[in-house]
PDB file of N, CA and C in Angstrom:
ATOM      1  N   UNK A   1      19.988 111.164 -10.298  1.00  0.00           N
ATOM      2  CA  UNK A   1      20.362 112.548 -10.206  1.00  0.00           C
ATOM      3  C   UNK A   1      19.473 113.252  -9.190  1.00  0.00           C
ATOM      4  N   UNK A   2      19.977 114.146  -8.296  1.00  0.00           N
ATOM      5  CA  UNK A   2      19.261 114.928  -7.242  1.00  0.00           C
ATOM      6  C   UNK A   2      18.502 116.269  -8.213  1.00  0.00           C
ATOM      7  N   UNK A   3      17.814 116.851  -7.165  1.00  0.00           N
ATOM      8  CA  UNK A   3      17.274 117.865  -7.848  1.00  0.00           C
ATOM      9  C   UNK A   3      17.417 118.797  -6.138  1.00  0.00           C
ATOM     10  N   UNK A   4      17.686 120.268  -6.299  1.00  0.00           N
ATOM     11  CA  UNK A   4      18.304 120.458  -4.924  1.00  0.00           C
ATOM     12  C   UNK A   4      16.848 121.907  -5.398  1.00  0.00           C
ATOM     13  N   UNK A   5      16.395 121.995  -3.871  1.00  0.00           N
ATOM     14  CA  UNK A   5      15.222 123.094  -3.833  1.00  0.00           C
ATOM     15  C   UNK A   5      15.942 123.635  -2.801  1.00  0.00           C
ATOM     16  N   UNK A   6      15.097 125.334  -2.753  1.00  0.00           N
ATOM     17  CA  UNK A   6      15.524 125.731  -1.805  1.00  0.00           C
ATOM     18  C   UNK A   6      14.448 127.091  -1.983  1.00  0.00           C
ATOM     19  N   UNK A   7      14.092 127.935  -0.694  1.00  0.00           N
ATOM     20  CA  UNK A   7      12.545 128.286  -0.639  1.00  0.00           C
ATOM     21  C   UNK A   7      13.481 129.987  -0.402  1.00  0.00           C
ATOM     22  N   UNK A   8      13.033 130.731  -0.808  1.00  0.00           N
ATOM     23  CA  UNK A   8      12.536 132.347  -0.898  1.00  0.00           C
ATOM     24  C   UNK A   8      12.120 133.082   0.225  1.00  0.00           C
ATOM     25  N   UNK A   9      12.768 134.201   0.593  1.00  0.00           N
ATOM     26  CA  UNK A   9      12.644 134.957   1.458  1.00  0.00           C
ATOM     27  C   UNK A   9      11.288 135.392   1.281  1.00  0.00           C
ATOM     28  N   UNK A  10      10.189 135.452   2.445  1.00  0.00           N
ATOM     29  CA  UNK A  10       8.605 135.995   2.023  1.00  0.00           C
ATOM     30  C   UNK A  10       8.351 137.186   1.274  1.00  0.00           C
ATOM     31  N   UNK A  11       7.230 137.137   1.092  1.00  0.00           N
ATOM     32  CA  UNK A  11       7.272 138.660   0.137  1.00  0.00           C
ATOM     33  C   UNK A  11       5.404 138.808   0.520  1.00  0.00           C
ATOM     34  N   UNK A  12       4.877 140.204   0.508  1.00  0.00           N
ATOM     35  CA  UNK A  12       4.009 139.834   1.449  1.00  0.00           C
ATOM     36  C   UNK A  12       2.853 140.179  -0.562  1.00  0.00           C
ATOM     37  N   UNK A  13       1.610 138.875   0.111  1.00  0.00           N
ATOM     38  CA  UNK A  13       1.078 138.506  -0.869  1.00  0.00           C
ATOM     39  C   UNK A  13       1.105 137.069  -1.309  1.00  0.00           C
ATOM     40  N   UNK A  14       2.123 136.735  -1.046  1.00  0.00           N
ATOM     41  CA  UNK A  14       2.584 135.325  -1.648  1.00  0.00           C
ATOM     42  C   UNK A  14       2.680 133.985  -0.991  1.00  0.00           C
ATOM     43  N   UNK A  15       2.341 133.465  -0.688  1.00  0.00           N
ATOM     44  CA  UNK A  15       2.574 132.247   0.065  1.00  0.00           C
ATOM     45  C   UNK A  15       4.213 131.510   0.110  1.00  0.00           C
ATOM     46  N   UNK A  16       4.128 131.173  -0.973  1.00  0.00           N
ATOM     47  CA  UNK A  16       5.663 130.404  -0.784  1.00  0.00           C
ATOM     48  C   UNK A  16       6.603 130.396  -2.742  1.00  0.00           C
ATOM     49  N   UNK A  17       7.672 130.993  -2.118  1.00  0.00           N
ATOM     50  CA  UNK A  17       8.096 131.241  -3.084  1.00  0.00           C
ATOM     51  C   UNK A  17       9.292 129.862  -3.269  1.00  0.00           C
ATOM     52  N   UNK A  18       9.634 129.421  -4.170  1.00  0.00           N
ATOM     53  CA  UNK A  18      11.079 128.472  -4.069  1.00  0.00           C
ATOM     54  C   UNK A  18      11.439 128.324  -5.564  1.00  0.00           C
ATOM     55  N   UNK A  19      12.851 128.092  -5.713  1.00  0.00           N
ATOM     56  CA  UNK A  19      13.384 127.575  -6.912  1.00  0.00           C
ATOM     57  C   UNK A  19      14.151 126.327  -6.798  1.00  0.00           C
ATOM     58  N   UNK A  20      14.683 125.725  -7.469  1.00  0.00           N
ATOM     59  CA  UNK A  20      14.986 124.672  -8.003  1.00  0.00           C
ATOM     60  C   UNK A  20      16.118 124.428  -9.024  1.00  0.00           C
ATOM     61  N   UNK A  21      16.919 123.286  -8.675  1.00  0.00           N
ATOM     62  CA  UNK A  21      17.824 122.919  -9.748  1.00  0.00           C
ATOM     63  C   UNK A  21      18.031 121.589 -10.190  1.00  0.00           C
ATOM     64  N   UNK A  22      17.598 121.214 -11.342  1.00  0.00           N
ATOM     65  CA  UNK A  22      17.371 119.744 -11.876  1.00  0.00           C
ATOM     66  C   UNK A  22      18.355 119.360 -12.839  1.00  0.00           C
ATOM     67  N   UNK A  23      19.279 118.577 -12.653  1.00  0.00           N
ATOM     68  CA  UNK A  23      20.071 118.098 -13.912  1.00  0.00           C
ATOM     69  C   UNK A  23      19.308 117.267 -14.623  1.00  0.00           C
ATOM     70  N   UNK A  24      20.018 117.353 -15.376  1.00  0.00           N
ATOM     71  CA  UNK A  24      19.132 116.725 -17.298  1.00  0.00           C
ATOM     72  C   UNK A  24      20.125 115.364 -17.309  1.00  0.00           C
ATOM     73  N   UNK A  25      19.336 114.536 -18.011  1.00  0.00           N
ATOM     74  CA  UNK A  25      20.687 113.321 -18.547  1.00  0.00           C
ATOM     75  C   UNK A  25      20.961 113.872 -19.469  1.00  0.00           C
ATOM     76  N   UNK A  26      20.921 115.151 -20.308  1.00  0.00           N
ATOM     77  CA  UNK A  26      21.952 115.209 -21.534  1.00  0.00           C
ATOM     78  C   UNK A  26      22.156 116.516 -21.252  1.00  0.00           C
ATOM     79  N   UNK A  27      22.553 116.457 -19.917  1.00  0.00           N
ATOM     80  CA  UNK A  27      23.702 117.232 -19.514  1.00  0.00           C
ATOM     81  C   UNK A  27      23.477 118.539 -18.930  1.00  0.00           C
ATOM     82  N   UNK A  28      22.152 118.817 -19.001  1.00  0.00           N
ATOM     83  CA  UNK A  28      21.972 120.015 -19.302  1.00  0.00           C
ATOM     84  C   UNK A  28      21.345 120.185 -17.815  1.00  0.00           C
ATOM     85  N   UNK A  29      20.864 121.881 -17.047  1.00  0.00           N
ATOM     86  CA  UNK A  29      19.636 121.637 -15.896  1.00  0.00           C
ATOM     87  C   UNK A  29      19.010 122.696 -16.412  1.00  0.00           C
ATOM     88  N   UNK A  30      17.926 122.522 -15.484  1.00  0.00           N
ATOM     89  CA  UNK A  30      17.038 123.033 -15.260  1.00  0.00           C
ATOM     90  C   UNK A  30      16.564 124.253 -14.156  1.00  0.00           C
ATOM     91  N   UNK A  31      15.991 124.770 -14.703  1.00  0.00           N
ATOM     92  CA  UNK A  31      15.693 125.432 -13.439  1.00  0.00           C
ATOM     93  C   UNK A  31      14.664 125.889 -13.395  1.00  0.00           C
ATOM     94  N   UNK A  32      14.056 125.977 -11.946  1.00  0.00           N
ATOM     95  CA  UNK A  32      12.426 125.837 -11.620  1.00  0.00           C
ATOM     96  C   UNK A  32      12.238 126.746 -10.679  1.00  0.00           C
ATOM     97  N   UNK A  33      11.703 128.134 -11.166  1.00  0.00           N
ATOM     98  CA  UNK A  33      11.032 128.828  -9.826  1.00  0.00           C
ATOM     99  C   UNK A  33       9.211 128.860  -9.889  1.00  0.00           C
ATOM    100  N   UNK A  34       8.514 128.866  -8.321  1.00  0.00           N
ATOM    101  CA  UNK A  34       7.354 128.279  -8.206  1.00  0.00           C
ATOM    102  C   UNK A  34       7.217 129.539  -7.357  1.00  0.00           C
ATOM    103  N   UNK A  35       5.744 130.108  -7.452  1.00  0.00           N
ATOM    104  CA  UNK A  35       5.317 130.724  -6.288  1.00  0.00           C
ATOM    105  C   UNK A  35       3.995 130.896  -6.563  1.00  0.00           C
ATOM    106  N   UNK A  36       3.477 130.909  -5.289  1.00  0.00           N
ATOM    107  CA  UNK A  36       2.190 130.444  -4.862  1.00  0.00           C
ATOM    108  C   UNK A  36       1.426 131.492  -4.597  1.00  0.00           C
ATOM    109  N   UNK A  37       0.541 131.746  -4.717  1.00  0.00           N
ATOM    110  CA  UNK A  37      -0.357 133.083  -4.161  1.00  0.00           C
ATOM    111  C   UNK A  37      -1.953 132.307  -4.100  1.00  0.00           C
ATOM    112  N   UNK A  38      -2.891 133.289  -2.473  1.00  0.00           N
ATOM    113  CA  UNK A  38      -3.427 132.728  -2.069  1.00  0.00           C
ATOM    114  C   UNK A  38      -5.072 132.721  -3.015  1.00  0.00           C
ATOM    115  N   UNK A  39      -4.949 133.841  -3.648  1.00  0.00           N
ATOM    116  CA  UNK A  39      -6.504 133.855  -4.355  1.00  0.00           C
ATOM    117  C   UNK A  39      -6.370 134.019  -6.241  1.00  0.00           C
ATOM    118  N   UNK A  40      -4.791 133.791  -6.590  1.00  0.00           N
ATOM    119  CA  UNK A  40      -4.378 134.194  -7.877  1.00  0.00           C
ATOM    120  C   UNK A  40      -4.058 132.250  -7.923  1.00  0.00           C
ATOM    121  N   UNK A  41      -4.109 132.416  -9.861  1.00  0.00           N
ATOM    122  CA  UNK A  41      -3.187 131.433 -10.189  1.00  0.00           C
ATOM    123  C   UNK A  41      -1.554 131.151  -9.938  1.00  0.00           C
ATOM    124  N   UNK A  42      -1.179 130.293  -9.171  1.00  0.00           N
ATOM    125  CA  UNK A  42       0.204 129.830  -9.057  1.00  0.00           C
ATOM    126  C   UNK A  42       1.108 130.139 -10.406  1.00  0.00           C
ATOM    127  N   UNK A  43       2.209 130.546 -10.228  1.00  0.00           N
ATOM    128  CA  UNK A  43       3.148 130.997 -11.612  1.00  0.00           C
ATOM    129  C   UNK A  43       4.362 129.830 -11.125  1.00  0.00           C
ATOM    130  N   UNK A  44       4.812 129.234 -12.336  1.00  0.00           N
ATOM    131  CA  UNK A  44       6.033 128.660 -12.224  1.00  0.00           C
ATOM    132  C   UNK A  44       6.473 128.914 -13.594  1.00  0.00           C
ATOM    133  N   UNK A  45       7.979 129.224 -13.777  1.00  0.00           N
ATOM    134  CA  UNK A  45       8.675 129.388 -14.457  1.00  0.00           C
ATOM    135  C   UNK A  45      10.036 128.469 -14.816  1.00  0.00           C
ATOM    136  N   UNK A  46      10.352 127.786 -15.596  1.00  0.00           N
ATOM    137  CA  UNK A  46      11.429 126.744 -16.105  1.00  0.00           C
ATOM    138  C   UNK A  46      12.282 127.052 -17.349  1.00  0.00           C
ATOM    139  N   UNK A  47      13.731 127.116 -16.825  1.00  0.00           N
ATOM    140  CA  UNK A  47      14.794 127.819 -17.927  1.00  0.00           C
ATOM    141  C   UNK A  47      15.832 126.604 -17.511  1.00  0.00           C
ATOM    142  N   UNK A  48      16.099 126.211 -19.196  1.00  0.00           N
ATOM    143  CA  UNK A  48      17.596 125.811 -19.549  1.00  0.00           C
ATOM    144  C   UNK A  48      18.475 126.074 -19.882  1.00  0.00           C
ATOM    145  N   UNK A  49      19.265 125.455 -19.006  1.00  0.00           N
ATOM    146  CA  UNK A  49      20.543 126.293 -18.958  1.00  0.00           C
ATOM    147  C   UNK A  49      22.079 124.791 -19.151  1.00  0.00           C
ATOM    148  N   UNK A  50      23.240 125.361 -20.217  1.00  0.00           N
ATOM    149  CA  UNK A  50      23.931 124.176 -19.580  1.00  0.00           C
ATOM    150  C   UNK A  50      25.129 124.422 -19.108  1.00  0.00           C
ATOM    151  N   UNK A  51      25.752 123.229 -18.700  1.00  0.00           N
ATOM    152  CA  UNK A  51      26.597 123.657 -17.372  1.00  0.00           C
ATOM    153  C   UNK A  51      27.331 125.183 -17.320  1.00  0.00           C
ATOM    154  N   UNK A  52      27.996 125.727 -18.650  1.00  0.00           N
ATOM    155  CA  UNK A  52      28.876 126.436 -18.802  1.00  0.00           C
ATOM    156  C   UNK A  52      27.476 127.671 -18.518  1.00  0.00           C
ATOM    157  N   UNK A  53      26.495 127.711 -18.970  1.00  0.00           N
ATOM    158  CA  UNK A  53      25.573 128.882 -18.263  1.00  0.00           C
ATOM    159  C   UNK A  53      24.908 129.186 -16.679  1.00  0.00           C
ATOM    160  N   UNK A  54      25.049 127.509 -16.322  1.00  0.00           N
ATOM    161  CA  UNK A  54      24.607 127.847 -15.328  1.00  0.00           C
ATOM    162  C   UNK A  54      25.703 128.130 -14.370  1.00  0.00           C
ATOM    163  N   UNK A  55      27.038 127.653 -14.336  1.00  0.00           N
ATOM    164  CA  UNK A  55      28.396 128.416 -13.885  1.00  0.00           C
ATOM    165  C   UNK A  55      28.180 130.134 -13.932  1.00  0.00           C
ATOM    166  N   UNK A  56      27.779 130.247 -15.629  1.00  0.00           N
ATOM    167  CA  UNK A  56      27.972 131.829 -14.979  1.00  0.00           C
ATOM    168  C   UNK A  56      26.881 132.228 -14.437  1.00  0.00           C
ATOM    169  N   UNK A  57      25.890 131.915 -14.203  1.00  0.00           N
ATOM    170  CA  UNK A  57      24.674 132.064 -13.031  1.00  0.00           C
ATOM    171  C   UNK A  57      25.322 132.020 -11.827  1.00  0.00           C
ATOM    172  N   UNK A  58      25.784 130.990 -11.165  1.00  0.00           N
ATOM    173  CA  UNK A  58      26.727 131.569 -10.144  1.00  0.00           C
ATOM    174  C   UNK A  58      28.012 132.161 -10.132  1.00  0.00           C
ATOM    175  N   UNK A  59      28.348 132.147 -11.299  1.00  0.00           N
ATOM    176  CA  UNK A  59      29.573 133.101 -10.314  1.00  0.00           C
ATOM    177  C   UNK A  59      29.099 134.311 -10.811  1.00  0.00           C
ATOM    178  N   UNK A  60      27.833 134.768 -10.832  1.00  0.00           N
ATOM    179  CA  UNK A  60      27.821 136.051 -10.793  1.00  0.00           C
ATOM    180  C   UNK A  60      26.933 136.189  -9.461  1.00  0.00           C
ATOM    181  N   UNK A  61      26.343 135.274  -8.816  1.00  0.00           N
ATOM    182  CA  UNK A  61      26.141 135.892  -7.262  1.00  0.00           C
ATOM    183  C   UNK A  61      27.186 135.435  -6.594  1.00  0.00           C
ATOM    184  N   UNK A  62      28.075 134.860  -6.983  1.00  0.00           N
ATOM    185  CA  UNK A  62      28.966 134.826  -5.558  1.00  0.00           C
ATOM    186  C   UNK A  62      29.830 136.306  -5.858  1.00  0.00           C
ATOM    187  N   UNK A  63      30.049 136.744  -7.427  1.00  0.00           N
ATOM    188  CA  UNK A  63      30.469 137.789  -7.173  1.00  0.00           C
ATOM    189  C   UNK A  63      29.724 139.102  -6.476  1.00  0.00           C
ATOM    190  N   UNK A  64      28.313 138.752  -6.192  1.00  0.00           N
ATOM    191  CA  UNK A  64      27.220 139.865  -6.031  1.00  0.00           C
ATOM    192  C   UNK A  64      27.273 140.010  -4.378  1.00  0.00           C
ATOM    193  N   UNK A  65      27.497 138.353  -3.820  1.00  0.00           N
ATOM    194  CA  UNK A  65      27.784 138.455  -2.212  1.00  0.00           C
ATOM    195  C   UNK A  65      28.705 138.841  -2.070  1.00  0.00           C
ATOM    196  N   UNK A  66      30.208 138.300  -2.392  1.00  0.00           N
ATOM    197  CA  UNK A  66      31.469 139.311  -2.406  1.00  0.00           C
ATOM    198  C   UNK A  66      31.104 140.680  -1.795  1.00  0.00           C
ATOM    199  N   UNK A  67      31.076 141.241  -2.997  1.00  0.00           N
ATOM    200  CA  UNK A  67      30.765 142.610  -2.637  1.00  0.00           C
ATOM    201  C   UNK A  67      29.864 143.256  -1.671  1.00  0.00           C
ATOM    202  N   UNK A  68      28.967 142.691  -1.457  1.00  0.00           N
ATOM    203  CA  UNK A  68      28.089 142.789  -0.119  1.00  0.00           C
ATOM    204  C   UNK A  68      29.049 142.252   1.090  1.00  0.00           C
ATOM    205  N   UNK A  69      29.806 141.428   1.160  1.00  0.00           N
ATOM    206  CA  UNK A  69      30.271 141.403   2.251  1.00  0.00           C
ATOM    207  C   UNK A  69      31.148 141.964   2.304  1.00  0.00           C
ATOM    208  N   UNK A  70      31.859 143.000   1.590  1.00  0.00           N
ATOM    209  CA  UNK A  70      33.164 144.071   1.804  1.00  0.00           C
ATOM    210  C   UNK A  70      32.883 145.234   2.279  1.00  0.00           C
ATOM    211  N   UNK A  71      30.918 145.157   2.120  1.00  0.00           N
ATOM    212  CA  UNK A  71      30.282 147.119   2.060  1.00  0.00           C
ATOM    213  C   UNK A  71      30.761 147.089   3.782  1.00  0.00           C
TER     214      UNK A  71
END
């Protein structure tokens, strides 16, 4: 199973921001956001989710770009 990353627009303070999506063998994923800061402890955060939640995780930004691309 893949695990697909993908990194965060900067934010000033922070080094590197990215999240993450990990499928589970029982079915389920994961999800992993990481961000880094240069003189603080690193925060990462991990939520399960399964398929039917993480569906509506996206289709509620594709409904969120939608609409950004009609303004």
């Amino acid at each position: 199973m893949s695990q697909f990353e993908y990194e965060a627009m900067p934010e000033k303070g922070i080094i590197e921001s990215n999240f993450g999506i990990q499928p589970n063998s029982d079915g389920t994923f994961t999800f992993i956001m990481n961000q880094k800061y240069p003189h603080k402890k690193d925060k990462a955060i991990q939520m399960r989710f399964t398929k039917n939640g993480l569906s509506a995780i996206t289709g509620i930004l594709r409904l969120l770009e939608s609409r950004e691309a009609d303004k």
